[in-house]
N, C-alpha and C. Protein backbone atom coordinates (compact mmCIF):
# COMPACT_ATOMS: atom_id res chain seq x y z
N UNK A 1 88.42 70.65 83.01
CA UNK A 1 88.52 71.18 84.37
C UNK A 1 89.53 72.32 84.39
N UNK A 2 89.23 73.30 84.69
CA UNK A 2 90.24 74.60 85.54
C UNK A 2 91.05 74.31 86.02
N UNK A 3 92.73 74.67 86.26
CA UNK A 3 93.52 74.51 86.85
C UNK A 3 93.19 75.34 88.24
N UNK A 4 93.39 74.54 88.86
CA UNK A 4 93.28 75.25 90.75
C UNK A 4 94.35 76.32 91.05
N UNK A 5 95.36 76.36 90.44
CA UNK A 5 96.35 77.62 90.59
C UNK A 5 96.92 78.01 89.07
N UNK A 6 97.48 79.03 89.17
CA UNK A 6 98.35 79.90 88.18
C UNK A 6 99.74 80.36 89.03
N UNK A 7 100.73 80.23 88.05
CA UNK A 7 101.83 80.85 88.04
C UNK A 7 102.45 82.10 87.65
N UNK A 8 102.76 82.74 88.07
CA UNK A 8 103.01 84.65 87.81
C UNK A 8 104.72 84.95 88.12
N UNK A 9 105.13 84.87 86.75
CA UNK A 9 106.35 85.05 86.50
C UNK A 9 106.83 86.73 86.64
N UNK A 10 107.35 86.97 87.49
CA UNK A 10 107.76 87.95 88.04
C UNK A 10 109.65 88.43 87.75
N UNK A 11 109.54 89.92 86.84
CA UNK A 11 110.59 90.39 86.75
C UNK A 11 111.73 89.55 85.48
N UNK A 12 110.93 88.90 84.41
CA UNK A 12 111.62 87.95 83.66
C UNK A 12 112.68 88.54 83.18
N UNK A 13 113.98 87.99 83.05
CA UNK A 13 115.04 88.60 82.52
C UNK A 13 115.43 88.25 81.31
N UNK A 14 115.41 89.64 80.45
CA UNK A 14 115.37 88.72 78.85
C UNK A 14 114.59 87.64 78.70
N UNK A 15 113.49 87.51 78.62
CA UNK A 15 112.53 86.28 78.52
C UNK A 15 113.42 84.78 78.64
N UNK A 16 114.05 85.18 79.73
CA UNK A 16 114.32 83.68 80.23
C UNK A 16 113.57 83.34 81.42
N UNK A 17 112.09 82.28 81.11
CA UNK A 17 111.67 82.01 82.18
C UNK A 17 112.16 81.53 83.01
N UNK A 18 113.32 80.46 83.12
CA UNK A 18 112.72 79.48 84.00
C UNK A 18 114.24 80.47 85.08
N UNK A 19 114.43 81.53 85.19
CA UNK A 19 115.22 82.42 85.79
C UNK A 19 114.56 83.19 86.86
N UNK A 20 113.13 83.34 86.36
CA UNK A 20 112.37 84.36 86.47
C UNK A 20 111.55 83.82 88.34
N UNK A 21 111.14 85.03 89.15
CA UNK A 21 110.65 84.60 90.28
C UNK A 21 109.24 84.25 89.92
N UNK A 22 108.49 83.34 90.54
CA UNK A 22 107.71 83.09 90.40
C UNK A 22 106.31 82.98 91.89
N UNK A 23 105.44 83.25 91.54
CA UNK A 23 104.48 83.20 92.46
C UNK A 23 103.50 82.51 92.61
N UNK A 24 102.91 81.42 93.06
CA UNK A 24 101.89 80.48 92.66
C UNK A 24 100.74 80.85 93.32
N UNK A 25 99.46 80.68 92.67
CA UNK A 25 98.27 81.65 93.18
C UNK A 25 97.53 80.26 92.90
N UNK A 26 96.56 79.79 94.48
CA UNK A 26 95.63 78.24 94.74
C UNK A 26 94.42 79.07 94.76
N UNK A 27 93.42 78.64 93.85
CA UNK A 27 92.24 78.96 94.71
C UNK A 27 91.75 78.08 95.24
N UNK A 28 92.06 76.38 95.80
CA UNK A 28 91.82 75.67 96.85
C UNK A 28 92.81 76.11 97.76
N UNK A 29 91.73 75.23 98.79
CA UNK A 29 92.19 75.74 100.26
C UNK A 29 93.27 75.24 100.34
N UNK A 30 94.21 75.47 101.93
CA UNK A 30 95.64 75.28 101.90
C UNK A 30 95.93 75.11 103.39
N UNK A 31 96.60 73.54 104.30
CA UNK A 31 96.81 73.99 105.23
C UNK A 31 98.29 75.16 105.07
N UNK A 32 98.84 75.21 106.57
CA UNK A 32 99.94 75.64 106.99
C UNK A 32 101.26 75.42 106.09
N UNK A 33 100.84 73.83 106.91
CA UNK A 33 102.11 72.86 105.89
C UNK A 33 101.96 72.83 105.27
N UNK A 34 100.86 72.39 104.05
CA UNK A 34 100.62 72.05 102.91
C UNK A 34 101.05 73.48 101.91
N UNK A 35 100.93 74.29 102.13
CA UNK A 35 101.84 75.38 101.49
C UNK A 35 102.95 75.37 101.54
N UNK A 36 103.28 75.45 102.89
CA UNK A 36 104.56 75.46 103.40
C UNK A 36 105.69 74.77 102.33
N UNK A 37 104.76 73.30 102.41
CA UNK A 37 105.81 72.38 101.70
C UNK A 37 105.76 72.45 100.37
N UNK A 38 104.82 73.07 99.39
CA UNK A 38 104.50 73.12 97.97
C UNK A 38 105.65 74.39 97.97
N UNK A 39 105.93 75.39 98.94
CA UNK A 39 106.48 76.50 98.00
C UNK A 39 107.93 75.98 98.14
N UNK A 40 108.28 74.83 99.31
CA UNK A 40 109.49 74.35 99.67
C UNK A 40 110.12 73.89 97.67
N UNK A 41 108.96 73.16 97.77
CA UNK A 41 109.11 71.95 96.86
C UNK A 41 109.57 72.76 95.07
N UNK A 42 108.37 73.91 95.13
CA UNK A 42 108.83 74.97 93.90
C UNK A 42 109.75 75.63 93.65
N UNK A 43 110.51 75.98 95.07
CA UNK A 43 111.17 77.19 95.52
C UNK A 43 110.84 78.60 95.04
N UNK A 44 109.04 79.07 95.25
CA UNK A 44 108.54 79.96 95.14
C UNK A 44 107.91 80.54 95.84
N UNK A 45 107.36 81.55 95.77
CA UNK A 45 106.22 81.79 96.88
C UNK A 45 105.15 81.68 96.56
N UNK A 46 104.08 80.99 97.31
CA UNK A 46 102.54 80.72 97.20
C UNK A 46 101.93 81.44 98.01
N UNK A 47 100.72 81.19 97.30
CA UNK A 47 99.70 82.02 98.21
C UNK A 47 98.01 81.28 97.72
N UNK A 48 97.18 81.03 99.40
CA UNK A 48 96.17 80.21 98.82
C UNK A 48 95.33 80.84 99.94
N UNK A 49 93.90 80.48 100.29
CA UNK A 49 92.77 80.61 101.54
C UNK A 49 93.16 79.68 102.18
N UNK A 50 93.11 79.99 103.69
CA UNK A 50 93.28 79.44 104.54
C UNK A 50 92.62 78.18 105.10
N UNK A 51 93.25 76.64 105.20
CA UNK A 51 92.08 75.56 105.48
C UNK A 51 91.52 75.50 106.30
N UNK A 52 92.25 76.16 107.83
CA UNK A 52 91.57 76.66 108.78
C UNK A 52 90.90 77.71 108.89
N UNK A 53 90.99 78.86 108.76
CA UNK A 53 90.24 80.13 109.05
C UNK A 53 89.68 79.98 107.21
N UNK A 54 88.60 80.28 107.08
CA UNK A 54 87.58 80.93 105.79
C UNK A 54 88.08 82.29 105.28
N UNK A 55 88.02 82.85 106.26
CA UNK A 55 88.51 84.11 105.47
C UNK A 55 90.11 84.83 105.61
N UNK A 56 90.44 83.71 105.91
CA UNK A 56 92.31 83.89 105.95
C UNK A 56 92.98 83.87 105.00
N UNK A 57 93.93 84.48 104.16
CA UNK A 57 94.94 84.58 103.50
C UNK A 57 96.35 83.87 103.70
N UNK A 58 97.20 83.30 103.53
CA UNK A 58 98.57 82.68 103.47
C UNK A 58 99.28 82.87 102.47
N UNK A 59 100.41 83.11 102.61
CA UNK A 59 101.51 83.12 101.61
C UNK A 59 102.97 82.76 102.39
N UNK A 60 103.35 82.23 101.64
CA UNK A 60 104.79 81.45 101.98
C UNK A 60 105.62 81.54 101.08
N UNK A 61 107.00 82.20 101.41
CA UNK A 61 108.26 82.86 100.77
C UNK A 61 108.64 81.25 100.11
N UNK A 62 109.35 81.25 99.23
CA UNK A 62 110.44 80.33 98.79
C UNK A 62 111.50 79.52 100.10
N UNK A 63 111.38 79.78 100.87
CA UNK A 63 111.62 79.13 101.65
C UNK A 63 111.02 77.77 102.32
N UNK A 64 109.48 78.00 102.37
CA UNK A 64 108.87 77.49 103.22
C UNK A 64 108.05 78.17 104.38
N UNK A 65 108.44 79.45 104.48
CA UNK A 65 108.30 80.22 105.88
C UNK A 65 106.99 81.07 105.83
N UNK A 66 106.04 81.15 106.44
CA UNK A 66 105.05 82.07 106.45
C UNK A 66 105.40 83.45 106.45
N UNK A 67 104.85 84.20 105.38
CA UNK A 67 105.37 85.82 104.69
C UNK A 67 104.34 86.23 105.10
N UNK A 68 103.40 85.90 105.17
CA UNK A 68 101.73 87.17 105.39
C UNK A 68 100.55 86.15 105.74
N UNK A 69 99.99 86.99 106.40
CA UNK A 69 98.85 86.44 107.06
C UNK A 69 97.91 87.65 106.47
N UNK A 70 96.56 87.65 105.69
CA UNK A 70 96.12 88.36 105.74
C UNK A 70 94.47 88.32 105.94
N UNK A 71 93.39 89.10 106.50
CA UNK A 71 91.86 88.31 106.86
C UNK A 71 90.75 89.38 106.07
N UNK A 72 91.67 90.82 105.14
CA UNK A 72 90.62 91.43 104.62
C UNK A 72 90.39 92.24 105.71
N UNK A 73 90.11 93.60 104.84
CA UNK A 73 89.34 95.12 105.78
C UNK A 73 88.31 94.95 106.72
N UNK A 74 87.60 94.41 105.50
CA UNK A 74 85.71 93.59 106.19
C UNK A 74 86.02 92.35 107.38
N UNK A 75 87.02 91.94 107.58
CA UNK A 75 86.38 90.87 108.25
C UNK A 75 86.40 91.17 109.76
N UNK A 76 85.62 90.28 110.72
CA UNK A 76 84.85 90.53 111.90
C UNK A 76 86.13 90.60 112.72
N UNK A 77 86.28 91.78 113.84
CA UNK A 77 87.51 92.06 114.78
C UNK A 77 87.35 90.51 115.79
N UNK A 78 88.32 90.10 115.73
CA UNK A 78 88.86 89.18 116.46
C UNK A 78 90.21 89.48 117.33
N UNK A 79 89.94 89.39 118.93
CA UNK A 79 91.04 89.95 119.64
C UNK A 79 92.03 88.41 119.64
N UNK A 80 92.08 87.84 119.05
CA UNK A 80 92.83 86.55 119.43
C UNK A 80 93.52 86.25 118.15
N UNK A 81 93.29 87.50 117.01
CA UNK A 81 94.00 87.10 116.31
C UNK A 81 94.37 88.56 115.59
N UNK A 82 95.86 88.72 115.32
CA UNK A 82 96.52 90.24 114.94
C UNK A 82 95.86 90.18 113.68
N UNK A 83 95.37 91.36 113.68
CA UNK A 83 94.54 92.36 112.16
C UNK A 83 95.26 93.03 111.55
N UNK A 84 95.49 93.18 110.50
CA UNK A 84 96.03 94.40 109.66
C UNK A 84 94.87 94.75 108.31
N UNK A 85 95.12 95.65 108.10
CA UNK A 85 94.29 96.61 107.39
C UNK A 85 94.78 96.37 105.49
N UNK A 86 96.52 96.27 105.69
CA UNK A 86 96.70 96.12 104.65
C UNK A 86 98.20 94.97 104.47
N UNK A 87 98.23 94.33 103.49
CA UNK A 87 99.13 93.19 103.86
C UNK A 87 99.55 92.99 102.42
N UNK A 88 101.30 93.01 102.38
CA UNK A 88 102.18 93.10 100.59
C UNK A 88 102.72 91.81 101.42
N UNK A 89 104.09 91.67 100.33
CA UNK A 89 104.76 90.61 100.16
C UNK A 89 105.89 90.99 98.91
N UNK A 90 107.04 91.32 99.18
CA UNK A 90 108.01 91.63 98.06
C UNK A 90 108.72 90.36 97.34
N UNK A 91 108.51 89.85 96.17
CA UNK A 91 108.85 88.82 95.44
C UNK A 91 109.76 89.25 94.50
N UNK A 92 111.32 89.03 94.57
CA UNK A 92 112.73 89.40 94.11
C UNK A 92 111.89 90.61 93.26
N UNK A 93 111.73 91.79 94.35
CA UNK A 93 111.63 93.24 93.89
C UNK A 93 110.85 93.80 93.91
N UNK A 94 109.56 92.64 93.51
CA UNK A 94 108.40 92.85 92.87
C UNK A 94 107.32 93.42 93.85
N UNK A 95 106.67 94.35 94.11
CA UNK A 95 105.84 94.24 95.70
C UNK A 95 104.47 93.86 94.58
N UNK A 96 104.24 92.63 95.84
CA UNK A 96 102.82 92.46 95.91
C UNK A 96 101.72 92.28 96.64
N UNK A 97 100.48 93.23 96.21
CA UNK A 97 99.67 93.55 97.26
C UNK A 97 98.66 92.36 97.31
N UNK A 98 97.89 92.30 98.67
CA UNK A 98 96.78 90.69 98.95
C UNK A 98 95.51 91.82 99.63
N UNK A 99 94.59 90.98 98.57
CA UNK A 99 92.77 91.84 98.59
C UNK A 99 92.23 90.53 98.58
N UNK A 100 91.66 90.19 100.19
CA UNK A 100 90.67 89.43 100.41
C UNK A 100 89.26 89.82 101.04
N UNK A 101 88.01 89.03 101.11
CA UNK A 101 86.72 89.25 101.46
C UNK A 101 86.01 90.38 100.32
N UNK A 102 85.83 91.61 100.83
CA UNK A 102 85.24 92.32 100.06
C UNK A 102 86.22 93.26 99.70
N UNK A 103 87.33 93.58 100.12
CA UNK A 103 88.44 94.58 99.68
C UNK A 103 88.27 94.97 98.22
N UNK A 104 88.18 94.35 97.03
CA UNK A 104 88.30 94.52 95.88
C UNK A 104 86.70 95.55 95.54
N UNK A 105 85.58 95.64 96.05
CA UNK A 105 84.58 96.38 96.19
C UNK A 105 84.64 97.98 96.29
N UNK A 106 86.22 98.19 97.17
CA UNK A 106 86.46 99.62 98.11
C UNK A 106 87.59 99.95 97.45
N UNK A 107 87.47 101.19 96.27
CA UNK A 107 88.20 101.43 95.52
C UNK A 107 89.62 102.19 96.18
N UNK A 108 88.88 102.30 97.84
CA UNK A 108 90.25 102.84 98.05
C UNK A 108 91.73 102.48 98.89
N UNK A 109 90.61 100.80 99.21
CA UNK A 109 92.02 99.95 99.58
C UNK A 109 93.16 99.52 98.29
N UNK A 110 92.66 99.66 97.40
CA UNK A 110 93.54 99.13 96.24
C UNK A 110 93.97 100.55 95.89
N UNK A 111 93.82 101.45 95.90
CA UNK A 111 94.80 102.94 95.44
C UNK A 111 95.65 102.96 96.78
N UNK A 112 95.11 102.42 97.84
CA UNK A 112 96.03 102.78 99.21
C UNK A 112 97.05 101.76 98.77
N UNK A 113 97.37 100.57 98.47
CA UNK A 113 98.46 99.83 98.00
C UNK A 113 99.04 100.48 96.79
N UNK A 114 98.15 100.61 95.90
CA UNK A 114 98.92 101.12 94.88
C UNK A 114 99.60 102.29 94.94
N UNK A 115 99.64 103.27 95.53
CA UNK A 115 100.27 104.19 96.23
C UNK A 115 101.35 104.52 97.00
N UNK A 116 101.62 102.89 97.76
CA UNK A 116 102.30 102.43 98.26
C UNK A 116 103.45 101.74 97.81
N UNK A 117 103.27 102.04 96.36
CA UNK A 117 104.13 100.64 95.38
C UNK A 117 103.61 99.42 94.88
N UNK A 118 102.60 98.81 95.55
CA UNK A 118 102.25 97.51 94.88
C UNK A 118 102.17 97.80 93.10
N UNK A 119 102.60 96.39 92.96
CA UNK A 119 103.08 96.22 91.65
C UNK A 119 101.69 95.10 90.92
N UNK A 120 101.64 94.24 92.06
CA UNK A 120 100.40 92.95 91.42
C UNK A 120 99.17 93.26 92.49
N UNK A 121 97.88 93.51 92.44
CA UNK A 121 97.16 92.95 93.40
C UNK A 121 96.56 91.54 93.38
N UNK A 122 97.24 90.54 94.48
CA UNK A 122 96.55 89.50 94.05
C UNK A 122 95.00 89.33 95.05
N UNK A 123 93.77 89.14 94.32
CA UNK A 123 92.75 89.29 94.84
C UNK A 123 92.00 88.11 95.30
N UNK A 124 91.33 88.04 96.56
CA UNK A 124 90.96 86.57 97.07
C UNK A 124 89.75 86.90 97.21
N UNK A 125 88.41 87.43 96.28
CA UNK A 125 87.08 87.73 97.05
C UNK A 125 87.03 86.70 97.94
N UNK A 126 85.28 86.39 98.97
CA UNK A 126 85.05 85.57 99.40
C UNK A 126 83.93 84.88 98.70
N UNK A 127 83.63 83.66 98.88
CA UNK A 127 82.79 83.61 98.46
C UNK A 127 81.18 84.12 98.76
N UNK A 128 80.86 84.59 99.68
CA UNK A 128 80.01 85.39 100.06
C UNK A 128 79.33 86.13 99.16
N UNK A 129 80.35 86.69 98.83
CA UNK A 129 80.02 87.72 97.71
C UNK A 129 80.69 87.84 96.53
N UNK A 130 81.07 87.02 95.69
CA UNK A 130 82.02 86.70 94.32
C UNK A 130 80.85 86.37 93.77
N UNK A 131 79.63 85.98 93.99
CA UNK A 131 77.82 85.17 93.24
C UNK A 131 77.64 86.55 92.78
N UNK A 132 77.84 87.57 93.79
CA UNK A 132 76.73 88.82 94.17
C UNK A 132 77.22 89.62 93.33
N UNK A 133 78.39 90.34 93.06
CA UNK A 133 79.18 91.86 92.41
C UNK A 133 79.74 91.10 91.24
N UNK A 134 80.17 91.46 90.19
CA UNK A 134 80.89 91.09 88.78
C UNK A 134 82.08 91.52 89.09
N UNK A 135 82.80 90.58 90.01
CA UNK A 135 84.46 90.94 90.25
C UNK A 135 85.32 90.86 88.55
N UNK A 136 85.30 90.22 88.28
CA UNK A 136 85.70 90.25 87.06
C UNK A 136 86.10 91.27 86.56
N UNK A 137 85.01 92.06 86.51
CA UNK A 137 85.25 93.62 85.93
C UNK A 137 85.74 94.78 87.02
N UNK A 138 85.25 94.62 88.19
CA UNK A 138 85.77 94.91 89.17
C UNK A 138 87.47 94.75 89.28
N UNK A 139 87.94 94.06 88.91
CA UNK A 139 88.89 93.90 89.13
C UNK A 139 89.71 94.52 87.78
N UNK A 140 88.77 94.28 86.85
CA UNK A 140 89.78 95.26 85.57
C UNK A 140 89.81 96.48 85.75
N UNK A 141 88.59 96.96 86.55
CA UNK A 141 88.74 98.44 86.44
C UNK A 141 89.78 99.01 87.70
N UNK A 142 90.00 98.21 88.62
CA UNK A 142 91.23 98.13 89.27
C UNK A 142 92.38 98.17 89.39
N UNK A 143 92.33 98.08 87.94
CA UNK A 143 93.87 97.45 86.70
C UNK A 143 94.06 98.95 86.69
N UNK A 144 93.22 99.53 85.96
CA UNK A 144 93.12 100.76 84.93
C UNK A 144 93.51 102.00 86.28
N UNK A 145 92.55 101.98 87.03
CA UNK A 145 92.21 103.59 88.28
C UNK A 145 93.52 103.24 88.54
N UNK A 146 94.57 102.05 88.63
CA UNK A 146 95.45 102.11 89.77
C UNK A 146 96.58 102.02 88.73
N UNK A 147 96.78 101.96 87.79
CA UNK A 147 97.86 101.52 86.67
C UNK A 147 98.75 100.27 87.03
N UNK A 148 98.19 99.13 87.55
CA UNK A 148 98.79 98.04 88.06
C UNK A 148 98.22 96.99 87.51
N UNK A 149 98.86 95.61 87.67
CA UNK A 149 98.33 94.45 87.41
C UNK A 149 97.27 94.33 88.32
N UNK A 150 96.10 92.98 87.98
CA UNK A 150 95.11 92.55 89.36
C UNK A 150 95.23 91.29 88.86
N UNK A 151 95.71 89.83 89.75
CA UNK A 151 95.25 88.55 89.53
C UNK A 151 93.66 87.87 90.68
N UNK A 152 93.02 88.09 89.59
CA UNK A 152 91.52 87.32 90.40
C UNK A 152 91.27 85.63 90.62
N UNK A 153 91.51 85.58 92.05
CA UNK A 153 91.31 83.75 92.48
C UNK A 153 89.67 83.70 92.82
N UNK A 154 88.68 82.93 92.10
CA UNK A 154 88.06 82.96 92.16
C UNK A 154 87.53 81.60 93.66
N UNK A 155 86.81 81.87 94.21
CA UNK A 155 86.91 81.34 95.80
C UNK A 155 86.54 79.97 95.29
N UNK A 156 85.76 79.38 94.16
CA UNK A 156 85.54 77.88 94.26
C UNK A 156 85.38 77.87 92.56
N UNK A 157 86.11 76.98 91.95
CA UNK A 157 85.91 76.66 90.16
C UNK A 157 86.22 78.19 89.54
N UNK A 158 85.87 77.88 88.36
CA UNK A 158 86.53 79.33 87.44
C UNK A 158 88.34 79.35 87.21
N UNK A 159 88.35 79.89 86.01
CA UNK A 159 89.98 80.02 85.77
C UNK A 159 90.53 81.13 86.74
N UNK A 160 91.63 81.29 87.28
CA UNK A 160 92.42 82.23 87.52
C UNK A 160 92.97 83.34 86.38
N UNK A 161 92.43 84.94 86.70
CA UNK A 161 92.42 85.58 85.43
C UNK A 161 93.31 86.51 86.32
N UNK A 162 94.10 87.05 84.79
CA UNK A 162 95.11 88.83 85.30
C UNK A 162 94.78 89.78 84.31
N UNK A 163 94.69 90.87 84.58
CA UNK A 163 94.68 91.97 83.88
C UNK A 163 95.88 92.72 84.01
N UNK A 164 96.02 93.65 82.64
CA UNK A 164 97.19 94.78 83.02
C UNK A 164 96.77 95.86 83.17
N UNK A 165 97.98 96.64 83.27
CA UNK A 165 97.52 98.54 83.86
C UNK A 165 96.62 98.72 82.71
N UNK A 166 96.66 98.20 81.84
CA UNK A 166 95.12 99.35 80.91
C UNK A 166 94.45 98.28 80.79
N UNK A 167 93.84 97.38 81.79
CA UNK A 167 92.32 96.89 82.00
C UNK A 167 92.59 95.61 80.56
N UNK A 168 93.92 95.01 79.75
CA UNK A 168 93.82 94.33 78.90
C UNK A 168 94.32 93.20 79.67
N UNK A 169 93.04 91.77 79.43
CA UNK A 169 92.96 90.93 80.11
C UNK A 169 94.76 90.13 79.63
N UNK A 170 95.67 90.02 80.40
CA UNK A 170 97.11 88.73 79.93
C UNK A 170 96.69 87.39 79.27
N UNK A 171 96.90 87.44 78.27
CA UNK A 171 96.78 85.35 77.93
C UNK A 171 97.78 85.00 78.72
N UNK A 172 97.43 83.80 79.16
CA UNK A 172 97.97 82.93 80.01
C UNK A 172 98.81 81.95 79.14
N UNK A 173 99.70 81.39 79.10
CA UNK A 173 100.41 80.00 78.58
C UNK A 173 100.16 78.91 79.50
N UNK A 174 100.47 77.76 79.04
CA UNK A 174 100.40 76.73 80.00
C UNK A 174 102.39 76.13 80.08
N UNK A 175 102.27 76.32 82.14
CA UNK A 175 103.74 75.49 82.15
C UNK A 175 103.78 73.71 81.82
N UNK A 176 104.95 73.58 82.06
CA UNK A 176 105.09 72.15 81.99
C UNK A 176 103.99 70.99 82.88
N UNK A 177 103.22 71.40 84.24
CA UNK A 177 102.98 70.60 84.92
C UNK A 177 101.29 70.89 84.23
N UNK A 178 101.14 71.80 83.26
CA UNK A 178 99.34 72.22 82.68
C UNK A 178 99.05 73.15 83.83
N UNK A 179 99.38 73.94 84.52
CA UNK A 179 98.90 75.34 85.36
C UNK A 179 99.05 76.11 84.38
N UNK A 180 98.15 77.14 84.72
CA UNK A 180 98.58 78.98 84.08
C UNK A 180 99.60 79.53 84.39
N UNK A 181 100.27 80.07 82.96
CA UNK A 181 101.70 80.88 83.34
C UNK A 181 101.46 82.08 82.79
N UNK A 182 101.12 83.34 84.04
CA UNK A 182 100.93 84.70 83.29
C UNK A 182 102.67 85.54 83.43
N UNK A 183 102.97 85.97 82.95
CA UNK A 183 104.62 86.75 82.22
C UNK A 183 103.82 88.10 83.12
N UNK A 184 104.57 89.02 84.29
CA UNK A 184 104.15 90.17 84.39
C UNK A 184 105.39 90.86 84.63
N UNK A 185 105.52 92.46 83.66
CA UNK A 185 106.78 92.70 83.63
C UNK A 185 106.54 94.31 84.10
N UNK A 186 107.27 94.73 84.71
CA UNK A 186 107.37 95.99 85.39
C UNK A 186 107.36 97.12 84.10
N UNK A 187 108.63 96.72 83.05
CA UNK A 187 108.67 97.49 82.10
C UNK A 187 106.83 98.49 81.46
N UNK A 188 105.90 97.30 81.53
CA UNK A 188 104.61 97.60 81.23
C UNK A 188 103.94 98.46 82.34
N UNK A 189 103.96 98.62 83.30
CA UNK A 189 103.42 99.16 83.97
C UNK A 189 104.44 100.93 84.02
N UNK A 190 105.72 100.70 83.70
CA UNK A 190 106.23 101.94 83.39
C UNK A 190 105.91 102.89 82.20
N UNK A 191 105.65 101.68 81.12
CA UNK A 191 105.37 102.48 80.19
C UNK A 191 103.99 103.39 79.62
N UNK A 192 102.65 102.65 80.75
CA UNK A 192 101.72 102.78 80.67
C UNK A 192 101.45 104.08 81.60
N UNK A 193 102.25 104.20 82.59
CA UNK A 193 101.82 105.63 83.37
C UNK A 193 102.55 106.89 82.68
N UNK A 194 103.37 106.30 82.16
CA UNK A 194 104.10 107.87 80.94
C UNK A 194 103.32 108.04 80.00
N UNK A 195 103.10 107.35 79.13
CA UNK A 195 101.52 107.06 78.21
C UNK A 195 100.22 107.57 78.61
N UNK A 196 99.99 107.30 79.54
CA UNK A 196 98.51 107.28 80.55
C UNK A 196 98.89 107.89 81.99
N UNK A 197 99.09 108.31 82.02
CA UNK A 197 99.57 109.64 83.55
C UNK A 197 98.37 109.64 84.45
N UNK A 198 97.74 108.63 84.65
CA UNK A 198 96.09 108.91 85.11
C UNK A 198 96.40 108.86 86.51
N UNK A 199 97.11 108.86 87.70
CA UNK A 199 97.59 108.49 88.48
C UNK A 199 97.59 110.41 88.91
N UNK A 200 99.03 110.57 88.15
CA UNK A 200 99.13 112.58 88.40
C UNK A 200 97.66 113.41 88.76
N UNK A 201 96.70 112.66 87.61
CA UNK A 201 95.56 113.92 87.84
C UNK A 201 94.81 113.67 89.57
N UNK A 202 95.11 112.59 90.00
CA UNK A 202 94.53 112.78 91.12
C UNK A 202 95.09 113.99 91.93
N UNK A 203 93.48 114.83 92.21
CA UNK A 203 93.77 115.84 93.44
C UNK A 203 94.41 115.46 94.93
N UNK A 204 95.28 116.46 94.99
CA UNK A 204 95.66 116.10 96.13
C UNK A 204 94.93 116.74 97.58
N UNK A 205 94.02 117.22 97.17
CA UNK A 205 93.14 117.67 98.56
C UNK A 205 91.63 117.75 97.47
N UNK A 206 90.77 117.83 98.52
CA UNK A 206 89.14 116.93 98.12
C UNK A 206 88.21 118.09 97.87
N UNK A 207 87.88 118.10 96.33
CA UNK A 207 86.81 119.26 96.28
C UNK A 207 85.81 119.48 97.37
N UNK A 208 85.71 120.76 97.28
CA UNK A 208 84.30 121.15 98.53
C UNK A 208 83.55 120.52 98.54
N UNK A 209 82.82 120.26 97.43
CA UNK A 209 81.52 119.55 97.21
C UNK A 209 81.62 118.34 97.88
N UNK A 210 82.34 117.60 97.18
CA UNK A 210 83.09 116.18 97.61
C UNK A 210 83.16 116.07 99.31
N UNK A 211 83.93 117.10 99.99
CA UNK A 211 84.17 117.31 100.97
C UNK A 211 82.70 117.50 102.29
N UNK A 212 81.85 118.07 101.64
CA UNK A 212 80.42 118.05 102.19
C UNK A 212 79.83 116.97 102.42
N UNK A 213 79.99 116.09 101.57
CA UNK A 213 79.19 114.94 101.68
C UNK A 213 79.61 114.16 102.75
């Protein structure tokens, strides 16, 4: 059986894990509390789908405290409940960006975070459509256009996978409790845009042609 979450060691210092911030990524559902009290209990921040809303996002600081609410670009306007377009979460430094429903499809919500600084995108397709598109790869090539990490929660079964800025999938370790422990270190993502500058060549205003369409 698949572990239902992974762990994403964030900012390790001198490879001393158990120093290191950590982020726990469910792809089962999650109430309020029931996060609430798992990130109490870790003293990390989690992040899972919502048990109430389907296409809701949650994450909860090391505290306990709700950090982000997020429902995805695509999902249906609801006046009874605040929308945002785009939704991070800074983990001791680390910014990390949240891609739910079809977001990971629209290459240009994930350059709009990455642009912004995000450091991890963690990605929640829906299930709707995770059968339909090869997120998988979708999501590596996400890695690469944006020079960032992507962690993919797959909406029901399947491992929890990460890629790095050049599209090379992370081995995972296993922690003490048997979850996934992916190591993601900033240093790599620095060294890969001095290396790989693919970021610079973007134009900053939109060929004609381009512009016609």
């Amino acid at each position: 059986m698949c572990p239902s979450s992974a762990a994403f060691a964030l900012n390790v210092p001198d490879g001393q894990f158990v120093n290191s911030a950590r982020f726990f990524l469910f792809s089962s559902c999650a109430s309020e509390e029931a996060l609430s009290n798992i990130s109490l209990s870790r003293r990390a921040f989690c992040a899972a789908r919502s048990e109430t809303l389907s296409d809701e996002l949650l994450v909860c600081d090391d505290g306990g405290n709700v950090a982000a609410r997020y429902r995805g670009i695509s999902s249906p306007e609801d006046v009874t409940v605040q929308h945002v377009l785009f939704s991070t979460v800074t983990v001791q430094n680390f910014l990390c960006g949240l891609s739910g429903g079809m977001d990971l499809l629209l290459p240009e919500h994930s350059r709009a975070l990455a642009l912004s600084g995000v450091e991890v995108l963690c990605c929640f397709p829906s299930s709707d459509v995770f059968d339909a598109f090869p997120f998988e790869q979708i999501a590596r090539v996400r890695a690469v256009e944006n020079q960032f990490f992507t962690a993919l929660v797959p909406p029901v079964g399947g491992p929890i996978s990460c890629w790095g800025p050049t599209g090379t999938p992370l081995a995972p370790s296993l922690t003490d409790s048997g979850e996934l422990l992916f190591v993601l270190r900033r240093e790599c993502i620095v060294h890969t845009r001095k290396k790989y500058p693919l970021r610079s060549l973007r134009k900053k205003q939109l060929r004609n042609v381009l512009a016609a369409l």
